[in-house]
N, C-alpha and C. Protein backbone atom coordinates (compact mmCIF):
# COMPACT_ATOMS: atom_id res chain seq x y z
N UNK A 1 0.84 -1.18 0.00
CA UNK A 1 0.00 0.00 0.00
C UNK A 1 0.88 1.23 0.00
N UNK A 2 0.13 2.25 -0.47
CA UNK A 2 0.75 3.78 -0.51
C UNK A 2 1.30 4.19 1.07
N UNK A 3 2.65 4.84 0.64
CA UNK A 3 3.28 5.23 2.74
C UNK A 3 2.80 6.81 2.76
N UNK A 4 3.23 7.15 2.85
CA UNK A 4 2.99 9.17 3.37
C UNK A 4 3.16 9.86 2.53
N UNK A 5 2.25 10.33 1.64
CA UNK A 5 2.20 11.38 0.43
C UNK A 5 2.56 12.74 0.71
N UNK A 6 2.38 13.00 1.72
CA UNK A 6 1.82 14.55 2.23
C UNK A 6 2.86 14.64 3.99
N UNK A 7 3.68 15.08 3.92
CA UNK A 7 4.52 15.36 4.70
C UNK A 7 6.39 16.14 4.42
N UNK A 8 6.86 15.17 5.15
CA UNK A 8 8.30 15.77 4.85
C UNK A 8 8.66 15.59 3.59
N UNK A 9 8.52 13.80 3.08
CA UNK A 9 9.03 13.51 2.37
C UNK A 9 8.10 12.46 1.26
N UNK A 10 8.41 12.50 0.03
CA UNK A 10 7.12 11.89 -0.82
C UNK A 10 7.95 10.67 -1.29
N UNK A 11 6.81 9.85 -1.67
CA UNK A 11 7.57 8.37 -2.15
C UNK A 11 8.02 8.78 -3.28
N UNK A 12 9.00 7.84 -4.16
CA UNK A 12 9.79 7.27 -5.38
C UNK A 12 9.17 7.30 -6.32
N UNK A 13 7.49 6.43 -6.26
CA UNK A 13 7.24 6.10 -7.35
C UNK A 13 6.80 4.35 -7.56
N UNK A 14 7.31 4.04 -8.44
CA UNK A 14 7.03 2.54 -8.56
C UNK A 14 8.37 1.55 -9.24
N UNK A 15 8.70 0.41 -8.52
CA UNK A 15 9.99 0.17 -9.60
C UNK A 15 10.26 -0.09 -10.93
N UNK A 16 10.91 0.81 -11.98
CA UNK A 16 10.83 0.41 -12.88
C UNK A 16 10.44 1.99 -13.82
N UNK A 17 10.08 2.79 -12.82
CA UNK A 17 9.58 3.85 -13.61
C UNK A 17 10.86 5.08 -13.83
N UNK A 18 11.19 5.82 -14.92
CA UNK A 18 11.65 6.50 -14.82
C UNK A 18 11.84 7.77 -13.99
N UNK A 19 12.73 8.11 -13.39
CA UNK A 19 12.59 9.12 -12.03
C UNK A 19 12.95 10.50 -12.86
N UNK A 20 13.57 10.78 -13.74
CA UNK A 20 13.99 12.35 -14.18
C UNK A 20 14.22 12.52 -15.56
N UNK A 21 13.79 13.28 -15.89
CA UNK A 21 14.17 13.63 -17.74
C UNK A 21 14.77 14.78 -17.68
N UNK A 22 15.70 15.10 -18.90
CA UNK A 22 15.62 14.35 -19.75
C UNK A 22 17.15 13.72 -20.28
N UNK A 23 17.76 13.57 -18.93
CA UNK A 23 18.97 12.43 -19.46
C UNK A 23 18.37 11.20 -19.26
N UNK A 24 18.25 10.62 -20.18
CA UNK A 24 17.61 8.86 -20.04
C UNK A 24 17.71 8.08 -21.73
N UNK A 25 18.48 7.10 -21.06
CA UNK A 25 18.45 6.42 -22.35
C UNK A 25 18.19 5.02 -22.54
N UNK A 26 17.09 4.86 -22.93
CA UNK A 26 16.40 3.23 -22.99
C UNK A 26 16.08 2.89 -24.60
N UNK A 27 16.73 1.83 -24.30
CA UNK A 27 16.56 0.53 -25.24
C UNK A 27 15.18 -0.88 -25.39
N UNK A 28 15.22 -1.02 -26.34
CA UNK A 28 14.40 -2.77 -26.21
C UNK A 28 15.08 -3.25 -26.88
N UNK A 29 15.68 -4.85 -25.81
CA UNK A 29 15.84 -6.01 -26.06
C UNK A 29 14.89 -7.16 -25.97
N UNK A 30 15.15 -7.66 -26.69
CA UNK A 30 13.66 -9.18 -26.53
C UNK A 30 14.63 -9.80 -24.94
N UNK A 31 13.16 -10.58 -23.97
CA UNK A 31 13.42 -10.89 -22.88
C UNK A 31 14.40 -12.45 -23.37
N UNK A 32 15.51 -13.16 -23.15
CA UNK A 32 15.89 -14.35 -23.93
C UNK A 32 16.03 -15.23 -22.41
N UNK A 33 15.41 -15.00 -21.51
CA UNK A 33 15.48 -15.73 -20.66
C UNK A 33 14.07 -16.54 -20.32
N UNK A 34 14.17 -18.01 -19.62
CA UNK A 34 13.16 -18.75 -19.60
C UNK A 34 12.08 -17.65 -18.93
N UNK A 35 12.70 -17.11 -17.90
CA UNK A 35 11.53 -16.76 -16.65
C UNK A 35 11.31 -15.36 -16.88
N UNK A 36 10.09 -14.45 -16.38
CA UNK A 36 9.77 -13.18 -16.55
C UNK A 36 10.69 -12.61 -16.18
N UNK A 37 10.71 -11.36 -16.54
CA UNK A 37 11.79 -10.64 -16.02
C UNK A 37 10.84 -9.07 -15.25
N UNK A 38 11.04 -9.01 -13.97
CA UNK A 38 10.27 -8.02 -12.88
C UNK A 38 10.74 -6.58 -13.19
N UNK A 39 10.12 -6.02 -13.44
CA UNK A 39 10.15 -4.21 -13.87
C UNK A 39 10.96 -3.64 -12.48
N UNK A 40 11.90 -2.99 -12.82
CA UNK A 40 12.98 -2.30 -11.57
C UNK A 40 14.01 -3.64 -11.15
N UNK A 41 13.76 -4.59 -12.13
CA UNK A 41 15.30 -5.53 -12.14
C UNK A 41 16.66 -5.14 -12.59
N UNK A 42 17.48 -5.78 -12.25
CA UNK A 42 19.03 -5.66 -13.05
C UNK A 42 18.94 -6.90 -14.04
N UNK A 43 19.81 -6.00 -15.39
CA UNK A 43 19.64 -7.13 -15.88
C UNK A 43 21.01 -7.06 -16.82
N UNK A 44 21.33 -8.49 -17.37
CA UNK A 44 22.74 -8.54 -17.86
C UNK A 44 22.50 -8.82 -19.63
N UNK A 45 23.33 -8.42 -20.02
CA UNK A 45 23.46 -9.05 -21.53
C UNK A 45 23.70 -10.62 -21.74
N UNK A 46 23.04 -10.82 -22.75
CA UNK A 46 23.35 -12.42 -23.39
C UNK A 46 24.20 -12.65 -24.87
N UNK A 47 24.34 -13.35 -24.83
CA UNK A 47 25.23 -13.59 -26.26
C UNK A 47 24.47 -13.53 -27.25
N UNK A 48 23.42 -13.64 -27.29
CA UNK A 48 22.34 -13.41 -28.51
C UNK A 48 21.58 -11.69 -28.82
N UNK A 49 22.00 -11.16 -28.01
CA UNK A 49 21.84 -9.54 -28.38
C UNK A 49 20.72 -9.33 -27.17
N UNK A 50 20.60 -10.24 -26.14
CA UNK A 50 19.10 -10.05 -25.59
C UNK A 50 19.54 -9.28 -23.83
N UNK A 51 18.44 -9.74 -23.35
CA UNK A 51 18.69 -9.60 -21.95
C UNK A 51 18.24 -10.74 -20.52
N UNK A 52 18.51 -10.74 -20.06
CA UNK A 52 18.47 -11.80 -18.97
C UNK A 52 18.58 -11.71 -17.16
N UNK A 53 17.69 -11.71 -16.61
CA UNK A 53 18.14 -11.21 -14.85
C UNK A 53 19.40 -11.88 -14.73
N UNK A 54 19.85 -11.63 -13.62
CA UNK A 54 21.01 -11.57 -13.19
C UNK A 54 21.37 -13.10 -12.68
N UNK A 55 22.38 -13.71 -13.05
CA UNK A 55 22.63 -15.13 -12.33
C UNK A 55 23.89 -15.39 -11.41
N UNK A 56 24.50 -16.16 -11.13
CA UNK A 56 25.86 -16.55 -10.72
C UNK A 56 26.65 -16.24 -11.17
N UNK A 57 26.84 -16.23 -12.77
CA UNK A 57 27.87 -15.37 -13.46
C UNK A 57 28.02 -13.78 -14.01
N UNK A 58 27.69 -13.10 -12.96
CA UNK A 58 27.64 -11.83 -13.06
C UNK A 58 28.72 -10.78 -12.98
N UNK A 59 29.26 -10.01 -13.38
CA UNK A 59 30.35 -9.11 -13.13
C UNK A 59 29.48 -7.90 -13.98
N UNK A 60 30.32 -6.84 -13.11
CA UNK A 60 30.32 -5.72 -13.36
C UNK A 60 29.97 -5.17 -15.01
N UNK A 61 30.83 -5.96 -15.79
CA UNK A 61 30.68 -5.35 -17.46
C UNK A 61 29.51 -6.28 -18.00
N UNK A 62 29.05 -6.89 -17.24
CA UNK A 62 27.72 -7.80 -18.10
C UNK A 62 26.28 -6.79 -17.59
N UNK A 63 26.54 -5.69 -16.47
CA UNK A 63 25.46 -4.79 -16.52
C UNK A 63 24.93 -4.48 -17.51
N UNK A 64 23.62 -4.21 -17.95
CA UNK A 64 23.19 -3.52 -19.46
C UNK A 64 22.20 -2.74 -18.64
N UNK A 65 21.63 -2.77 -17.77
CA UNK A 65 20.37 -1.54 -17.35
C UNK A 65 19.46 -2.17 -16.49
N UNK A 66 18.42 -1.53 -16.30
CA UNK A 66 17.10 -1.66 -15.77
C UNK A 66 16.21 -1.82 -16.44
N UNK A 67 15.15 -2.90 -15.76
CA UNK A 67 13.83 -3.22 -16.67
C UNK A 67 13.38 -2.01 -16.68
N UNK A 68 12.51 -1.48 -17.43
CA UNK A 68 11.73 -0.36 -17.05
C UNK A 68 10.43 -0.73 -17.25
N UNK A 69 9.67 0.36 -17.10
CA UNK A 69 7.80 -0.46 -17.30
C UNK A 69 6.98 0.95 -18.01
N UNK A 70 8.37 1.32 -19.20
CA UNK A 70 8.05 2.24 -20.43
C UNK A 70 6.78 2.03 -20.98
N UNK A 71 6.60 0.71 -21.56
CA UNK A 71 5.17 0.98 -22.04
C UNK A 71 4.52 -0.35 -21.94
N UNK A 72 4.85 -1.00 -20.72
CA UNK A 72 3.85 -1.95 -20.28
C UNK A 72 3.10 -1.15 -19.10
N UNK A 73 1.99 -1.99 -18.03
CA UNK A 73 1.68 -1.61 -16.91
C UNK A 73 1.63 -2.45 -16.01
N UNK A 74 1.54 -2.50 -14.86
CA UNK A 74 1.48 -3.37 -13.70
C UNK A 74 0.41 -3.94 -13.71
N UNK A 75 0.52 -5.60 -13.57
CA UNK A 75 -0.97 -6.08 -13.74
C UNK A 75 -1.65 -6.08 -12.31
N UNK A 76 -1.37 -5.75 -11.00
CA UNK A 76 -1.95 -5.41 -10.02
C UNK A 76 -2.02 -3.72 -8.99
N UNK A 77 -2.83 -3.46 -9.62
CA UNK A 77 -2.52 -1.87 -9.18
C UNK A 77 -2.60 -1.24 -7.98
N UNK A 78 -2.83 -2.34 -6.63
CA UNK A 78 -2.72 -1.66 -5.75
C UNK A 78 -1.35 -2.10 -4.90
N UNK A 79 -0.24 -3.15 -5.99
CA UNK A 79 1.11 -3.16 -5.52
C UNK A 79 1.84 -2.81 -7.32
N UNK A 80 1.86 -2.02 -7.10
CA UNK A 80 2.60 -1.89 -8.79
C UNK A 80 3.90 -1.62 -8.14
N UNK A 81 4.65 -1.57 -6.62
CA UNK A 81 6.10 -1.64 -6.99
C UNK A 81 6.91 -3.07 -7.37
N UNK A 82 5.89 -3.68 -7.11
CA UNK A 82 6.56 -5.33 -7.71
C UNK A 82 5.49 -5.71 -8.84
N UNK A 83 4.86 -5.08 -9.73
CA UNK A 83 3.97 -5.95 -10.04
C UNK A 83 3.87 -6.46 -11.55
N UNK A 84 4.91 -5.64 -12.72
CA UNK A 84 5.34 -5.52 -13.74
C UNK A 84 5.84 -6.58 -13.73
N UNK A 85 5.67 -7.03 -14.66
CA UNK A 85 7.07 -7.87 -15.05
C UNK A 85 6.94 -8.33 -16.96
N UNK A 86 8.18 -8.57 -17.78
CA UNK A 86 7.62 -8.94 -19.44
C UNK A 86 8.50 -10.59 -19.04
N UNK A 87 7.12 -11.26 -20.05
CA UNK A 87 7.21 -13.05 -20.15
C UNK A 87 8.28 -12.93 -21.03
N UNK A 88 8.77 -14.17 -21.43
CA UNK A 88 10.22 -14.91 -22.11
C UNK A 88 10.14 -14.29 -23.69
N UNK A 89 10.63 -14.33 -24.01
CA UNK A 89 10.43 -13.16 -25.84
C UNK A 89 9.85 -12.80 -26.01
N UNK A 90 9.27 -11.36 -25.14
CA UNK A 90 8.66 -9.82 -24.99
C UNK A 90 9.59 -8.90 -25.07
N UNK A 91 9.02 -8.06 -25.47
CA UNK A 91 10.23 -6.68 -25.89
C UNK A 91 10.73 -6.33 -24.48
N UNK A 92 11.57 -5.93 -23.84
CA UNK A 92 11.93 -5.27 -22.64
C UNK A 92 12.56 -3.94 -22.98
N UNK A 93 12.01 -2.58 -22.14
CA UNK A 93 12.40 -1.74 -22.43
C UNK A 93 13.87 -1.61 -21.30
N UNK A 94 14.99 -1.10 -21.91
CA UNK A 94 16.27 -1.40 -20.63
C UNK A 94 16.37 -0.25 -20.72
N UNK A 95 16.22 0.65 -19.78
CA UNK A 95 16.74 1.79 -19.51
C UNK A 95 18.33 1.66 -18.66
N UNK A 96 19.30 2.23 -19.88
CA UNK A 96 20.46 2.24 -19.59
C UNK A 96 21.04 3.09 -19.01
N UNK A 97 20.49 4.52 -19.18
CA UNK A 97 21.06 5.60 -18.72
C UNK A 97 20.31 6.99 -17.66
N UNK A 98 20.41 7.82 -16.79
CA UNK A 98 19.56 8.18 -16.50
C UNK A 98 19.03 7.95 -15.23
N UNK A 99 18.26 8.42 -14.66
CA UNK A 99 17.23 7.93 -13.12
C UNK A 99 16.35 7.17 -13.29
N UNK A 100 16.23 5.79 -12.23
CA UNK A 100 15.39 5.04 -12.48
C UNK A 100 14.68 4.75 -10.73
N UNK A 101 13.56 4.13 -10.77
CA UNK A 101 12.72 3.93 -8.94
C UNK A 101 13.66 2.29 -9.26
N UNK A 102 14.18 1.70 -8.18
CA UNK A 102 14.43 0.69 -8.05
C UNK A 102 13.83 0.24 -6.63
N UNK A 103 13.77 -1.10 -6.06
CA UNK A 103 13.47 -1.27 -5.08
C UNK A 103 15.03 -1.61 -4.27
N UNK A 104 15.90 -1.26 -3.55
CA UNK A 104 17.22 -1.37 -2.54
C UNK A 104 16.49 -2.27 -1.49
N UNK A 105 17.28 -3.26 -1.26
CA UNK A 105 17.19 -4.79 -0.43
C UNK A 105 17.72 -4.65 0.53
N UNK A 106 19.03 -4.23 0.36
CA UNK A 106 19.59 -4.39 2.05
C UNK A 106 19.95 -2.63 1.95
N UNK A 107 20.64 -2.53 3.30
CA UNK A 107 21.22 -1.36 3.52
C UNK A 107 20.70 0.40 3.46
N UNK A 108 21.37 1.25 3.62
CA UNK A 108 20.73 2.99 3.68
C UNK A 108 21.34 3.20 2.33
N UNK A 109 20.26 3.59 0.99
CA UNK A 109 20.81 4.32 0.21
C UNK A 109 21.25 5.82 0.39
N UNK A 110 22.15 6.28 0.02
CA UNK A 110 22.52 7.83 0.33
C UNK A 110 23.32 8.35 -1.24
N UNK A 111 22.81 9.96 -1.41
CA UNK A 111 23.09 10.59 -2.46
C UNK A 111 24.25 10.07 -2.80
N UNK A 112 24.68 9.20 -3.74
CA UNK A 112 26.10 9.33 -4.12
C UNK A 112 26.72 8.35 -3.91
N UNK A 113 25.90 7.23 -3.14
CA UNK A 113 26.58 6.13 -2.71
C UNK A 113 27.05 5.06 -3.38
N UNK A 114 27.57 4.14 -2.98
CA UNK A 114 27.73 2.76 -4.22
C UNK A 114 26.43 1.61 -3.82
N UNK A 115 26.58 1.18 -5.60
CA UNK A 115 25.33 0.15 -5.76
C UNK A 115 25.91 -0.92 -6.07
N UNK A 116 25.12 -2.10 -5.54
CA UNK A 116 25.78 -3.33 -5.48
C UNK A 116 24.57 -3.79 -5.50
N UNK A 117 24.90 -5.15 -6.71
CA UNK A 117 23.71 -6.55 -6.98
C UNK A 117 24.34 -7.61 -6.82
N UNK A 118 23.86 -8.06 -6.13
CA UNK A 118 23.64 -9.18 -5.43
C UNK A 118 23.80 -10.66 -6.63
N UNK A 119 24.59 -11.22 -6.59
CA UNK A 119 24.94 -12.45 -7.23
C UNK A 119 24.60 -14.15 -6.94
N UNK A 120 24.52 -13.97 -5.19
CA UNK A 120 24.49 -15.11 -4.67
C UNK A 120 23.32 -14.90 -3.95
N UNK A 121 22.51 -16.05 -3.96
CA UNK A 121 20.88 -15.90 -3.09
C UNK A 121 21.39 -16.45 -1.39
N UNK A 122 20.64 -15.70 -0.67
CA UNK A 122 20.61 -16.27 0.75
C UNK A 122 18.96 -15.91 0.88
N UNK A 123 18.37 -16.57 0.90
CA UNK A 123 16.63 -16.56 1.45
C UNK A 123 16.73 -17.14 2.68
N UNK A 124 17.22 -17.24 3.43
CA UNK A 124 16.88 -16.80 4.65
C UNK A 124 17.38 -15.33 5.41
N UNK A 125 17.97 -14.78 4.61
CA UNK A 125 18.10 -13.47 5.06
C UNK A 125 17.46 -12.30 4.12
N UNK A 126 16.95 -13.17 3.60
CA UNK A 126 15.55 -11.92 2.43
C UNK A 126 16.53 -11.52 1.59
N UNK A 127 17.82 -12.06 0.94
CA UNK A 127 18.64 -11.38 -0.19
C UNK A 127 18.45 -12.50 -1.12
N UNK A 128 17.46 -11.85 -2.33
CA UNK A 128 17.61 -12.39 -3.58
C UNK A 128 18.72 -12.02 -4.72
N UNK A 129 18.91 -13.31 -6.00
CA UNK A 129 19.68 -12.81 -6.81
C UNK A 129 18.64 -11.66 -7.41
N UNK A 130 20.29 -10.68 -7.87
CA UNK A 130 19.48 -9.47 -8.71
C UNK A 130 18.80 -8.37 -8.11
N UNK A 131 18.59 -8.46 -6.48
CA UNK A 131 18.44 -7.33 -6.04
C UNK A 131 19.44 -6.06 -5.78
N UNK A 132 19.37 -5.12 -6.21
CA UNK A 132 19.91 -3.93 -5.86
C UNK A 132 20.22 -3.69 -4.57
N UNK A 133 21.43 -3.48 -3.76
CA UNK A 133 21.89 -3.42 -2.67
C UNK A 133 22.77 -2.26 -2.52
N UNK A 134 22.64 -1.77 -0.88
CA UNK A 134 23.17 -0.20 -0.60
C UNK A 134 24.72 -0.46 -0.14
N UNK A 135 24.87 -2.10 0.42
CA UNK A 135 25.60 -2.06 1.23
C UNK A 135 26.56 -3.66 0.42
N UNK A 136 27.75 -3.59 0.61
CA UNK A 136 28.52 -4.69 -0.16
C UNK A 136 28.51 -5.88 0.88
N UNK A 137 28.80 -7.08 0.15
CA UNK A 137 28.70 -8.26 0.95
C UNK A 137 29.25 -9.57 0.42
N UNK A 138 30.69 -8.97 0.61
CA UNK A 138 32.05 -9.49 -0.36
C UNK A 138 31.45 -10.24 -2.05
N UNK A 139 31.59 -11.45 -1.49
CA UNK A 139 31.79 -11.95 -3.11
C UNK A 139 30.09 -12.49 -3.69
N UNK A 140 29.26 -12.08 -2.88
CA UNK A 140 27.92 -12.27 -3.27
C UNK A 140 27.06 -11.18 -3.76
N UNK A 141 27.92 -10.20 -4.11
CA UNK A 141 27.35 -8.96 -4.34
C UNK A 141 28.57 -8.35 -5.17
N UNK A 142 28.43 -7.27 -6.46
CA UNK A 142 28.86 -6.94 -7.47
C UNK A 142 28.72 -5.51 -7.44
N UNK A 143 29.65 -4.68 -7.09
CA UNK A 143 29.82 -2.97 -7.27
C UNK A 143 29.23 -2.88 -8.94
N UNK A 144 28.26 -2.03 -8.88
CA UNK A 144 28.29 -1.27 -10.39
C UNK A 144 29.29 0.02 -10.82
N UNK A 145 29.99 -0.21 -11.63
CA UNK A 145 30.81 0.75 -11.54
C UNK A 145 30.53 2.15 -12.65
N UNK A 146 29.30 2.22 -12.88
CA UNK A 146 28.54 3.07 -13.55
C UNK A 146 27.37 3.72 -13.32
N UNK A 147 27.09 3.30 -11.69
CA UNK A 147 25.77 3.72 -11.17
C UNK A 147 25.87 4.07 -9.73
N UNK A 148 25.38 4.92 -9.00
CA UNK A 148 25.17 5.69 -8.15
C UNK A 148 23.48 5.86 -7.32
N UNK A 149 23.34 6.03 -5.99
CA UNK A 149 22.37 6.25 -5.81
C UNK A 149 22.22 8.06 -5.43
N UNK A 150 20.53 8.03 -6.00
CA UNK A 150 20.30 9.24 -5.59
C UNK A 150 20.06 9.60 -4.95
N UNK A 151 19.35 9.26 -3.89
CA UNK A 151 18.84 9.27 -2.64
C UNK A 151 18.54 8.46 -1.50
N UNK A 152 17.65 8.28 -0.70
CA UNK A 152 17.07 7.66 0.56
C UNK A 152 16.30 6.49 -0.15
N UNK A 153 16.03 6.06 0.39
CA UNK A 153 14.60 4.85 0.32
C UNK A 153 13.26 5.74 0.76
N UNK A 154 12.55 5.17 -0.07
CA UNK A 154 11.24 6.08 0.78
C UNK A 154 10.51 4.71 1.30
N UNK A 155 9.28 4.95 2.03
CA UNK A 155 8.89 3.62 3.12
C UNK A 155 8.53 2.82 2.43
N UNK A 156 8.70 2.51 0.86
CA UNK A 156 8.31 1.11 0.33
C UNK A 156 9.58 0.60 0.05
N UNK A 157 10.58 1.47 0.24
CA UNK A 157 11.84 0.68 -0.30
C UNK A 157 12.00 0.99 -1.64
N UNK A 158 11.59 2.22 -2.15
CA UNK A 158 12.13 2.36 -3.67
C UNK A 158 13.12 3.25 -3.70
N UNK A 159 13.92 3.76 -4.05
CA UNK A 159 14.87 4.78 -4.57
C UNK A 159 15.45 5.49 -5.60
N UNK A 160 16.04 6.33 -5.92
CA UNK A 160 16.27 6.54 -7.17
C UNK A 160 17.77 6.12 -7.43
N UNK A 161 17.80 5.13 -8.20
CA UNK A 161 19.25 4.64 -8.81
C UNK A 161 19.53 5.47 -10.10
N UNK A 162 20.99 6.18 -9.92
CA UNK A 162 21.50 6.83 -11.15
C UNK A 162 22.35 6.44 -11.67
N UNK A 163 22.06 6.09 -13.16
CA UNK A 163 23.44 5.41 -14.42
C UNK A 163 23.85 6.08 -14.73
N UNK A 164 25.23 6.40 -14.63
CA UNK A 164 26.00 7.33 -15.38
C UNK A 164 26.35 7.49 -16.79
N UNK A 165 26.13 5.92 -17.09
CA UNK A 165 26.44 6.05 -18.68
C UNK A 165 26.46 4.49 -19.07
N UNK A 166 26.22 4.86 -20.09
CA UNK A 166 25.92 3.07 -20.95
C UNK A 166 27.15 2.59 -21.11
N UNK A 167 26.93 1.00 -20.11
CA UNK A 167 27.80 0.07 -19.91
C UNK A 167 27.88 -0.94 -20.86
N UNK A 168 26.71 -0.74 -21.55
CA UNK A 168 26.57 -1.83 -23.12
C UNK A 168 25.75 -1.60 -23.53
N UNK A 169 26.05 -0.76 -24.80
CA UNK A 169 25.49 -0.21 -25.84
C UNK A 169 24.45 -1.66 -26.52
């Protein structure tokens, strides 16, 4: 549900949505992976020109962007920060460059900070692969070395993640 509209501080948004224009630069790749891929994901390049969430073999230069949810919509609208997602060879819009709402898993995002995804799953400590993380956690987690956060979390846990520049064209 919606946190505090009307106070100090206003929410993010939804994950997946673009946070600022007009530096932003998004792409579509067809989805080439079996499973959906969730709007405000990380996602890596494939050898076939496509895109794919994030697995075990992840490093830094296999970043390509964020799902975005450009011109799909959330099929449940009273959680649309998880609720996007495009099935297995659907167009995906990747926003590569630019401000994006992500949802941050562990840790305090802060203006400027480093972003780290997560490589290795631990479910019992609520860290999935492919989540966006504030805080590093040696070799199960992957510095982006092209992205930055913009701010705080607001009370759903979204934030604004900033790309500095296209890591794969």
């Amino acid at each position: 549900m919606a946190g505090k509209v009307i106070g100090k501080s206003l929410n993010h948004g939804f994950a997946g949505n673009f946070a600022r224009n007009p530096d932003l630069i998004a792409v579509t790749r067809p989805n080439n992976a079996e499973t959906n891929i969730i709007f405000g994901s990380a996602l890596m390049a494939d050898s076939a020109g496509g895109v794919i969430p994030i697995n075990g073999e992840f490093t830094a230069d296999k970043f390509v962007g964020v799902a975005g949810s450009e011109h799909k919509s959330a099929f449940d609208y009273l959680n649309q920060n998880k609720g996007g997602e495009y099935e297995p060879k659907e167009a995906v819009t990747v926003i590569q460059r630019g401000s994006v709402s992500v949802i941050c898993s562990q840790g305090e995002p802060v203006i400027g900070g480093d972003v780290y995804v997560r490589k290795v799953e631990n479910k019992d400590a609520g860290k999935n692969i492919g989540d966006f993380e504030a805080v590093a956690d040696g070799e199960n987690s992957v510095k982006l070395t092209n992205a930055q956060w913009g701010g705080s979390a607001d009370v759903n846990g979204v934030t604004e993640l900033v790309l500095l520049t296209r890591n794969r064209a």
